[in-house]
Each structure stands twice: as structure tokens, then as C-alpha cells.
PDB file of N, CA and C in Angstrom:
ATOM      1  N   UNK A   1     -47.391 250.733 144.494  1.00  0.00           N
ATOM      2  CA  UNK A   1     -46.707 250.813 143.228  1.00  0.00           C
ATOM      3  C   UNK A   1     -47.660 251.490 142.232  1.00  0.00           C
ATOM      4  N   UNK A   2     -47.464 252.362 141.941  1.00  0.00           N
ATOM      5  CA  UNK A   2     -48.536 253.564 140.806  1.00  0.00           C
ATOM      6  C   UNK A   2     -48.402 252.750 139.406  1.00  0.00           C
ATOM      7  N   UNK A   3     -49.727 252.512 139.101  1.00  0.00           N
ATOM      8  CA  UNK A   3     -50.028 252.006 137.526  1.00  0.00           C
ATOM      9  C   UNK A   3     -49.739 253.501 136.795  1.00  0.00           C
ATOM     10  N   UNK A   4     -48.809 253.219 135.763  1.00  0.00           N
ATOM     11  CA  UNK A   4     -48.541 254.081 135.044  1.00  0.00           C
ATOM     12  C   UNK A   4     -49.426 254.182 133.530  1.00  0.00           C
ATOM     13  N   UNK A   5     -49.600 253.126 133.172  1.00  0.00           N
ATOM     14  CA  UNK A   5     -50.592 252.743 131.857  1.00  0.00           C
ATOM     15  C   UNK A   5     -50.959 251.151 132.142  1.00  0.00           C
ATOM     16  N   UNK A   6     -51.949 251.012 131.063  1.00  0.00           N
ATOM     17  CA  UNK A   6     -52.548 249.755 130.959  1.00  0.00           C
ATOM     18  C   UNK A   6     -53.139 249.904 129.154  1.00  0.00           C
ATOM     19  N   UNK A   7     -52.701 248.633 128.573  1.00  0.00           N
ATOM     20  CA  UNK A   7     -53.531 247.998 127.303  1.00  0.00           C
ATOM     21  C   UNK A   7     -53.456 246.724 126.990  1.00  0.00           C
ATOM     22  N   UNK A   8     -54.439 246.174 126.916  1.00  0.00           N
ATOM     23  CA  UNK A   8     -54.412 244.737 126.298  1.00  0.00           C
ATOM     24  C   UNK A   8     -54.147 243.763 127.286  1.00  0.00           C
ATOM     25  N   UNK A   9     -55.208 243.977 128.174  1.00  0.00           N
ATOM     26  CA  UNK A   9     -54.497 243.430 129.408  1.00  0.00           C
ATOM     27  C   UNK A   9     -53.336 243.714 130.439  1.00  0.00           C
ATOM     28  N   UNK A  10     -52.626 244.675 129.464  1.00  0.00           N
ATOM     29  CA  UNK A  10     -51.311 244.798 130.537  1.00  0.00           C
ATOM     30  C   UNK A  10     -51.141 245.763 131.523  1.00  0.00           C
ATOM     31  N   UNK A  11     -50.586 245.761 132.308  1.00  0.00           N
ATOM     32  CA  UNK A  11     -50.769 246.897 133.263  1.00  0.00           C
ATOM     33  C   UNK A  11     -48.928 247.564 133.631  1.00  0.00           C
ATOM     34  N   UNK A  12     -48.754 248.366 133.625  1.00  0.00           N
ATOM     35  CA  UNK A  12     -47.163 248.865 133.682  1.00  0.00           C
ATOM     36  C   UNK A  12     -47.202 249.843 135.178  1.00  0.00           C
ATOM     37  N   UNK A  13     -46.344 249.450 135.589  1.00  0.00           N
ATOM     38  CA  UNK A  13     -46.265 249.798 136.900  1.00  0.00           C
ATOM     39  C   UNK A  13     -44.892 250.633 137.450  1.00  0.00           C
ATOM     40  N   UNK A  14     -44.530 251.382 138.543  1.00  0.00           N
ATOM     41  CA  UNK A  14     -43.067 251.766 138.872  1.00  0.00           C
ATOM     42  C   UNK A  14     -43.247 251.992 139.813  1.00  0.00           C
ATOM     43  N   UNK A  15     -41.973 251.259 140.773  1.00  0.00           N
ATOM     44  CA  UNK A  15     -41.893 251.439 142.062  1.00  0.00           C
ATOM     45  C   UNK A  15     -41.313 253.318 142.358  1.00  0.00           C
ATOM     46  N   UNK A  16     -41.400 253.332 144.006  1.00  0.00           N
ATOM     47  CA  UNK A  16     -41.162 254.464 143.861  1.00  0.00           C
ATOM     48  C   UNK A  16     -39.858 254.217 144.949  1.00  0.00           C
ATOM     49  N   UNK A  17     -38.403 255.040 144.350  1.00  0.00           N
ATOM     50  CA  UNK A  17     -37.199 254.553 144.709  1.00  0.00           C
ATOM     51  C   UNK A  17     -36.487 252.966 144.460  1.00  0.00           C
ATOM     52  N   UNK A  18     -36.624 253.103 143.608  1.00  0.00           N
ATOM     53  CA  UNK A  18     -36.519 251.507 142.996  1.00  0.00           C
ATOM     54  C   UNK A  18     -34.972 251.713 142.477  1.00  0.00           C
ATOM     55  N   UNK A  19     -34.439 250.329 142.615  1.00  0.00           N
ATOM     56  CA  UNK A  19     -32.790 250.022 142.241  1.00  0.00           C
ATOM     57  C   UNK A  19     -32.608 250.580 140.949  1.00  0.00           C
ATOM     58  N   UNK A  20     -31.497 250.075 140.386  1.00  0.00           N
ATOM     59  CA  UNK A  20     -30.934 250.564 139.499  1.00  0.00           C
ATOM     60  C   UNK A  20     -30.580 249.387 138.761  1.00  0.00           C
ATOM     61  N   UNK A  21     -30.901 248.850 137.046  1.00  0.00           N
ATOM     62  CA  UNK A  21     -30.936 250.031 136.164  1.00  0.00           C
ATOM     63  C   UNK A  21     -32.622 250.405 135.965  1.00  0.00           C
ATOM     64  N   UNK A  22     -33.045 251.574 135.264  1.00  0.00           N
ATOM     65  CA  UNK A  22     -33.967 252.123 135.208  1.00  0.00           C
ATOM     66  C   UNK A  22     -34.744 251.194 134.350  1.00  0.00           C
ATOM     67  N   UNK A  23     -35.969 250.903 135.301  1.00  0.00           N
ATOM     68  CA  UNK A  23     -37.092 249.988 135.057  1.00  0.00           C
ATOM     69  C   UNK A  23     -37.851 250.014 135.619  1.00  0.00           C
ATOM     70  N   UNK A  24     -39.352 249.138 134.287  1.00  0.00           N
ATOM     71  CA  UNK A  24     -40.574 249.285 134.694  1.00  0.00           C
ATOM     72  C   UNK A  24     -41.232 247.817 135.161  1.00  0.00           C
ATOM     73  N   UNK A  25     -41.966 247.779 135.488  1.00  0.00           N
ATOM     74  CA  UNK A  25     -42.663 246.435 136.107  1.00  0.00           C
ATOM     75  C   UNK A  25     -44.093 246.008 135.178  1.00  0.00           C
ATOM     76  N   UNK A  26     -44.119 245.193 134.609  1.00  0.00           N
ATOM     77  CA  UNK A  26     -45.573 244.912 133.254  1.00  0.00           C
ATOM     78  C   UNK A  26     -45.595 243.530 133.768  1.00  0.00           C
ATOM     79  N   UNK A  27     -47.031 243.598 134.236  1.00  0.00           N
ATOM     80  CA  UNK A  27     -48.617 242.556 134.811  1.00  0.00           C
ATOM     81  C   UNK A  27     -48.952 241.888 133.364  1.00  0.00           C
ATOM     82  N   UNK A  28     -48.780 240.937 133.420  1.00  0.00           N
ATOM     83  CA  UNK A  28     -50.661 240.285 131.849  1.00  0.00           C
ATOM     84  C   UNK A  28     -50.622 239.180 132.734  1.00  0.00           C
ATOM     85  N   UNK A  29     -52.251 238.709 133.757  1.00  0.00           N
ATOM     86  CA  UNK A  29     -52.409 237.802 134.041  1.00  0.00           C
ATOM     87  C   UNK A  29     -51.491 236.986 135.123  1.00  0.00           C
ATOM     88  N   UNK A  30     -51.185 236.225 135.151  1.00  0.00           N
ATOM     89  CA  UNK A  30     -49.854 235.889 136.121  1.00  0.00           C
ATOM     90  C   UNK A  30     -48.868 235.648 135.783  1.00  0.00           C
ATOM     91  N   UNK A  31     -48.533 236.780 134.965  1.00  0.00           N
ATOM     92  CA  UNK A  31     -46.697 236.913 134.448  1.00  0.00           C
ATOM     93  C   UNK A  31     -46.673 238.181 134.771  1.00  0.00           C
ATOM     94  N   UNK A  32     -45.387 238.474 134.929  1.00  0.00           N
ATOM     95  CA  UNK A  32     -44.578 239.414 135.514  1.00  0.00           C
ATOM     96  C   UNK A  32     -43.571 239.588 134.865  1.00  0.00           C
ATOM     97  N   UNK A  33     -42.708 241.004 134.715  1.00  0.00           N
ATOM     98  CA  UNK A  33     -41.577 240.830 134.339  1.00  0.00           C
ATOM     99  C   UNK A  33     -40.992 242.435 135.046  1.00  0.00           C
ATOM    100  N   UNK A  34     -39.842 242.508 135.064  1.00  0.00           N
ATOM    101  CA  UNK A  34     -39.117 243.669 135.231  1.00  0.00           C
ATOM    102  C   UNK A  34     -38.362 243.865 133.622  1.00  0.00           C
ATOM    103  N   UNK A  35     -38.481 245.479 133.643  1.00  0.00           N
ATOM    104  CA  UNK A  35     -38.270 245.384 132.040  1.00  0.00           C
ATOM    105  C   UNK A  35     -37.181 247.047 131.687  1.00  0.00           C
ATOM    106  N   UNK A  36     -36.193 247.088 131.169  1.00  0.00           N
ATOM    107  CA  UNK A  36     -35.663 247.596 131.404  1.00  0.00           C
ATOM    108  C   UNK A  36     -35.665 248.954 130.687  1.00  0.00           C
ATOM    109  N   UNK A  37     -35.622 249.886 131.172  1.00  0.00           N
ATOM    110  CA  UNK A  37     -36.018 251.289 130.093  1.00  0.00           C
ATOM    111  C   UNK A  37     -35.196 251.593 128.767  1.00  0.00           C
ATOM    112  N   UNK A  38     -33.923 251.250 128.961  1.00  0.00           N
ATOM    113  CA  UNK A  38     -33.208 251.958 127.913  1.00  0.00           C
ATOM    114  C   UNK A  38     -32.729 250.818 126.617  1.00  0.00           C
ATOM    115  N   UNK A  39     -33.444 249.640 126.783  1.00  0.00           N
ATOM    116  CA  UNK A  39     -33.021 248.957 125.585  1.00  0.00           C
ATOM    117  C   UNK A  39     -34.588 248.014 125.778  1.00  0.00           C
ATOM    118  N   UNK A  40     -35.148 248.010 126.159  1.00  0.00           N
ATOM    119  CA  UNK A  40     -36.724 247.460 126.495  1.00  0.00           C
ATOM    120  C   UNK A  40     -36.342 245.680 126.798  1.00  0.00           C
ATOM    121  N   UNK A  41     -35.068 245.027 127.699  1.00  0.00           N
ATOM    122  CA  UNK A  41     -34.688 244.333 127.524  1.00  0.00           C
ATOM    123  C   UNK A  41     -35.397 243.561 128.631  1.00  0.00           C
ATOM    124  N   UNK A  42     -35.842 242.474 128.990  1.00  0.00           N
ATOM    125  CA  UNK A  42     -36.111 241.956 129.808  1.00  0.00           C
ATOM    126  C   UNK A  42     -35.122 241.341 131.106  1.00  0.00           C
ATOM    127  N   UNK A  43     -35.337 242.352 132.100  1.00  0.00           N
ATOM    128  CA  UNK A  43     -34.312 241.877 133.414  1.00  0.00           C
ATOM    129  C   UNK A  43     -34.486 240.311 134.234  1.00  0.00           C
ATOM    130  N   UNK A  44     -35.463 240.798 134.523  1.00  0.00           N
ATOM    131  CA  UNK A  44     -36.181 239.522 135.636  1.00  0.00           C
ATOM    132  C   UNK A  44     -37.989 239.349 135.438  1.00  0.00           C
ATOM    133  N   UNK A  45     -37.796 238.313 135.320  1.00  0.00           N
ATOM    134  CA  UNK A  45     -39.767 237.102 134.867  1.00  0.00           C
ATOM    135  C   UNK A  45     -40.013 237.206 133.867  1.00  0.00           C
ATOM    136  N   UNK A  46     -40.870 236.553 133.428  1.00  0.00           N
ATOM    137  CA  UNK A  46     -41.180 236.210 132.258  1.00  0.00           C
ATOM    138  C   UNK A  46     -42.706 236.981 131.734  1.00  0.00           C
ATOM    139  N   UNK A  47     -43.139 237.193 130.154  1.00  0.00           N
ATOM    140  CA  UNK A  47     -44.181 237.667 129.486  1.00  0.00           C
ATOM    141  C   UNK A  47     -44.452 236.502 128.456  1.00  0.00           C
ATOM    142  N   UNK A  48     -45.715 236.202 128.142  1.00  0.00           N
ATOM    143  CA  UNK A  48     -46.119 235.186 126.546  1.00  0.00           C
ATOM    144  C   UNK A  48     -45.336 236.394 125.783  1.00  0.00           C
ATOM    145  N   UNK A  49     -44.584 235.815 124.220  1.00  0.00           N
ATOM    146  CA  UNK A  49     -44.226 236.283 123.474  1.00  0.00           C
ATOM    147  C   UNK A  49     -45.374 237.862 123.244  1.00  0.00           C
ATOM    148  N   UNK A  50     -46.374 237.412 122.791  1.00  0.00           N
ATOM    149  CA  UNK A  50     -47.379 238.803 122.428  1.00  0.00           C
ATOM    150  C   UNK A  50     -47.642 239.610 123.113  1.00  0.00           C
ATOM    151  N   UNK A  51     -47.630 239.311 124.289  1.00  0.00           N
ATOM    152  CA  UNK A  51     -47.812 240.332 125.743  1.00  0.00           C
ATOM    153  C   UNK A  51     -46.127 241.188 125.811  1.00  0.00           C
ATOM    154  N   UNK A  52     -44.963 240.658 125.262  1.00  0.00           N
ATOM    155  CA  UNK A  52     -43.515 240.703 125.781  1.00  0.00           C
ATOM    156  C   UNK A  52     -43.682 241.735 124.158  1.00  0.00           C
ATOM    157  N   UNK A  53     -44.023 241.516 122.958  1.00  0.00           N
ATOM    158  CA  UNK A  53     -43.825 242.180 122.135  1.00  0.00           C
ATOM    159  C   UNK A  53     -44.341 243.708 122.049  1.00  0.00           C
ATOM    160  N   UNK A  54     -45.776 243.363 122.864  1.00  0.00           N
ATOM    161  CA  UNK A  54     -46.218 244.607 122.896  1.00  0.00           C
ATOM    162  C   UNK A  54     -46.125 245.927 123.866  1.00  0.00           C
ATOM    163  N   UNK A  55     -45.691 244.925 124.750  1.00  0.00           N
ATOM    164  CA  UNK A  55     -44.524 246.045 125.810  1.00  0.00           C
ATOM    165  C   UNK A  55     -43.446 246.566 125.006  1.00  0.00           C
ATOM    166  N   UNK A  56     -42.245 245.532 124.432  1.00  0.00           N
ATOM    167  CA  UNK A  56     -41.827 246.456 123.682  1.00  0.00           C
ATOM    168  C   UNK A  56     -41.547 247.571 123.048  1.00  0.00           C
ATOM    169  N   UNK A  57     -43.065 247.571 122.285  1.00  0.00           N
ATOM    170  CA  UNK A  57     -43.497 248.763 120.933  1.00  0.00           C
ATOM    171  C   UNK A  57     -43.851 249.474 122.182  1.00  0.00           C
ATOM    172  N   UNK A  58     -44.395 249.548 123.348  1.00  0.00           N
ATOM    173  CA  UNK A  58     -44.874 250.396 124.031  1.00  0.00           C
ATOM    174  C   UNK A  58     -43.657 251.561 124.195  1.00  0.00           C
ATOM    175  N   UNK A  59     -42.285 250.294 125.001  1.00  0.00           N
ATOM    176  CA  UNK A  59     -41.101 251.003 125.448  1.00  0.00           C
ATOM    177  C   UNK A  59     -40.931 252.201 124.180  1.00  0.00           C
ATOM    178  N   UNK A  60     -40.413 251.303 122.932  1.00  0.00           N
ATOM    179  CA  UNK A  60     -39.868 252.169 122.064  1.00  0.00           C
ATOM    180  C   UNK A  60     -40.568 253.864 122.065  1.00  0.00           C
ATOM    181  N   UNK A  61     -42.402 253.246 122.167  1.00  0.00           N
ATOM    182  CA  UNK A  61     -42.782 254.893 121.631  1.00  0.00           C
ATOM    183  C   UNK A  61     -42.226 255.673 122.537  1.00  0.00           C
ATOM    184  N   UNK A  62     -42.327 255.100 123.748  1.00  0.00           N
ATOM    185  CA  UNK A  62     -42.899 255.887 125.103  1.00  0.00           C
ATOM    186  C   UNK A  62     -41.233 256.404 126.108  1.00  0.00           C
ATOM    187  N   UNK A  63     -40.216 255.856 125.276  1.00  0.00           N
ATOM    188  CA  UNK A  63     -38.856 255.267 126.687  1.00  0.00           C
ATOM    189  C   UNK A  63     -38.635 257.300 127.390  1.00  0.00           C
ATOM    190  N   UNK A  64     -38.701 258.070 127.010  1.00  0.00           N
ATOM    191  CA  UNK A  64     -38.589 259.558 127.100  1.00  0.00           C
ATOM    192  C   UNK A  64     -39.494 259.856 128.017  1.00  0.00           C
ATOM    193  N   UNK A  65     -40.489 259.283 128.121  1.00  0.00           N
ATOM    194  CA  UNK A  65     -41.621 259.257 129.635  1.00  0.00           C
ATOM    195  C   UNK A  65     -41.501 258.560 130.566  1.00  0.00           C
ATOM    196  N   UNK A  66     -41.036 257.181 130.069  1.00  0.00           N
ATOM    197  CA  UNK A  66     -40.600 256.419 130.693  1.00  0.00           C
ATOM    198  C   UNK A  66     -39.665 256.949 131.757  1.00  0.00           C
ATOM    199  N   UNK A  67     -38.311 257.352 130.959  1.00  0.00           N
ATOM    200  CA  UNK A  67     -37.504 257.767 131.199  1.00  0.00           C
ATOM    201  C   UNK A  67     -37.630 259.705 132.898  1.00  0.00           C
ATOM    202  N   UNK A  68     -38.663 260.072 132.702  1.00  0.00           N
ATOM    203  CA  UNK A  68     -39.178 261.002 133.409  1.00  0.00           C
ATOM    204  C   UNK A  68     -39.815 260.438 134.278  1.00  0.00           C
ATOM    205  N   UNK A  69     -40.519 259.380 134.214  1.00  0.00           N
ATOM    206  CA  UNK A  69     -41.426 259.003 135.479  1.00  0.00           C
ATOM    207  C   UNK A  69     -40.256 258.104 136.486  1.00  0.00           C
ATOM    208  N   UNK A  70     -39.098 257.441 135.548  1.00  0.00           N
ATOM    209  CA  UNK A  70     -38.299 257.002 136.620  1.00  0.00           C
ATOM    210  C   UNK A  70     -37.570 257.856 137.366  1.00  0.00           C
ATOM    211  N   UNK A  71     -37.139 258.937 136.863  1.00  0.00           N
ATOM    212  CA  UNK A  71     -36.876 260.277 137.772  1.00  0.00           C
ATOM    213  C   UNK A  71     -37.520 260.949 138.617  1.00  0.00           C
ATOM    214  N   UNK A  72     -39.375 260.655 138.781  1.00  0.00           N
ATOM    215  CA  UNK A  72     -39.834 261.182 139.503  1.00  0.00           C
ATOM    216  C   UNK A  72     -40.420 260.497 140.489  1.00  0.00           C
ATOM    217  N   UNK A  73     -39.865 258.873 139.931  1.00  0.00           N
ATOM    218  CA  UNK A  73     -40.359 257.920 141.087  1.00  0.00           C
ATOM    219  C   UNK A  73     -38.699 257.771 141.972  1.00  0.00           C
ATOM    220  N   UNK A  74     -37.770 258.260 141.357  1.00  0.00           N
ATOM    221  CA  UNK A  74     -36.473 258.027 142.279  1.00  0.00           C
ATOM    222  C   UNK A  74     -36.473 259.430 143.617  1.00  0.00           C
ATOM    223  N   UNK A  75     -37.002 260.580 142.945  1.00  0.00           N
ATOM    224  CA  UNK A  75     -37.270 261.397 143.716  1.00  0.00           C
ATOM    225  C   UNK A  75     -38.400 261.078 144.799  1.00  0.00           C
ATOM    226  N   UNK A  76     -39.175 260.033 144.573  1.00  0.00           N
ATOM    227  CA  UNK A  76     -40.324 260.450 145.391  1.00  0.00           C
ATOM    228  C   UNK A  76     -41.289 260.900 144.920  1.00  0.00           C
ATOM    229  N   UNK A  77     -42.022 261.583 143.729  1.00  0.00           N
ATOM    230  CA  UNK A  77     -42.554 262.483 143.296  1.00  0.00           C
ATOM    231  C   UNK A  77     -43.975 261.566 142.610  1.00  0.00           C
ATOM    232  N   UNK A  78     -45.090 262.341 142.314  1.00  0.00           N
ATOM    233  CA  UNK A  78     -45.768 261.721 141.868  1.00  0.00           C
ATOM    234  C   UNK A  78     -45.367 261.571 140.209  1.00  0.00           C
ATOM    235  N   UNK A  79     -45.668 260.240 140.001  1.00  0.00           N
ATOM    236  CA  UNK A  79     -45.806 259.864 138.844  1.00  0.00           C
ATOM    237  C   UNK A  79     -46.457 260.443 137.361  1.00  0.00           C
ATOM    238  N   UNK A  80     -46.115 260.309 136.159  1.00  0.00           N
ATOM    239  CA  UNK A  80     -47.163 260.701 135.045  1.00  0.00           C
ATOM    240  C   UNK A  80     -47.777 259.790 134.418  1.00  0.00           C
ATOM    241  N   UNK A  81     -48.959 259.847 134.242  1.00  0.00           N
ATOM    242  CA  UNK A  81     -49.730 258.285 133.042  1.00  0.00           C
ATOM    243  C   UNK A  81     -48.793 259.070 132.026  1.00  0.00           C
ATOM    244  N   UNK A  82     -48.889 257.182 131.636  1.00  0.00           N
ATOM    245  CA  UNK A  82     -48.340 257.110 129.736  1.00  0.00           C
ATOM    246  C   UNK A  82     -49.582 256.709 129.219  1.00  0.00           C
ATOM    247  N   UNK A  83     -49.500 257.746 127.655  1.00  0.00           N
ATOM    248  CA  UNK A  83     -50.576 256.561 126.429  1.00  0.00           C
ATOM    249  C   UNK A  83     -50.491 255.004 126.774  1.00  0.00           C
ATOM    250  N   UNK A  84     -51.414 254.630 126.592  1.00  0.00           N
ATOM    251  CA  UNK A  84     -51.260 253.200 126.007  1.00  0.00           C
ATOM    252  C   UNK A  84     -51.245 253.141 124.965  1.00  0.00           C
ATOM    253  N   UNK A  85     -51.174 252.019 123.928  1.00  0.00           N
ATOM    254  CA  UNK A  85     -50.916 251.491 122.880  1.00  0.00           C
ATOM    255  C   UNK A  85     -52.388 252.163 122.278  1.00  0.00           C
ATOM    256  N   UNK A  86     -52.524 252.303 121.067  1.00  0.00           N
ATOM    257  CA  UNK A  86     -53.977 252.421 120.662  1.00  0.00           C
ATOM    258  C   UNK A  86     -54.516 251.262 120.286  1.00  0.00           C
TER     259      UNK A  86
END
């Protein structure tokens, strides 16, 4: 599973050929969550509120890359890093 970014502990991840709807996978510690690209909504597991917020702000900047790396992980293709948060 290709780390796509990491800040603040977190690590964001995407499978490659992964179901549908378009989503990313975010690590802090031993929480997990599946997280969904186009409304940054939480699908499946859980984040601490501050870890869950700052994914968020991540989605919002980032959902347009987001949005490209899930196209190039549905293809097969290698992945692009995202910024992290500053």
C-alpha cells in the first residue's frame, strides 16, 4: 500500500485497485480509518478528534490530488506524494 504523505504523526496511504467510493486510508498510532475523497467523510474506523480534524484540512486542500492518485492507483499506476500539512 504506497504512503502517499505523512504529518503529525499521520501517515495516508492508497491501495492500489481499491473498491469504490474513492478513498484514502490515514494511520496515527493504532487508529485507522478509511476516509472518503469527495466529502472527507469518514467510511470505516475510527481517528482521536485532532488526528480526524487534521486529515480533514488535509482532504479539503489536497481532494484534486487526491482525486488523481485514486485514478492512478485504480489503473495500476504509480502513485504521486501529496504536501503534507505545514
Amino acid at each position: 500500500m504506497p504512503r502517499i504523505s505523512a504529518f503529525y504523526g499521520i501517515v495516508i496511504t492508497m491501495y492500489y485497485a481499491d473498491h469504490s467510493p474513492p478513498h484514502f486510508h490515514a494511520r496515527y498510532g493504532e487508529f485507522q480509518a478509511q476516509i472518503e475523497i469527495s466529502s472527507g467523510r469518514i467510511l470505516n474506523g475510527h481517528l482521536p478528534n485532532r488526528a480526524a480534524q487534521l486529515v480533514d484540512e488535509w482532504c479539503q486542500l489536497h481532494r484534486g490530488e487526491l482525486a488523481a492518485d485514486w485514478d492512478l492507483a485504480i489503473a495500476e499506476r504509480p502513485l504521486v506524494r501529496i504536501d503534507p500539512l505545514p
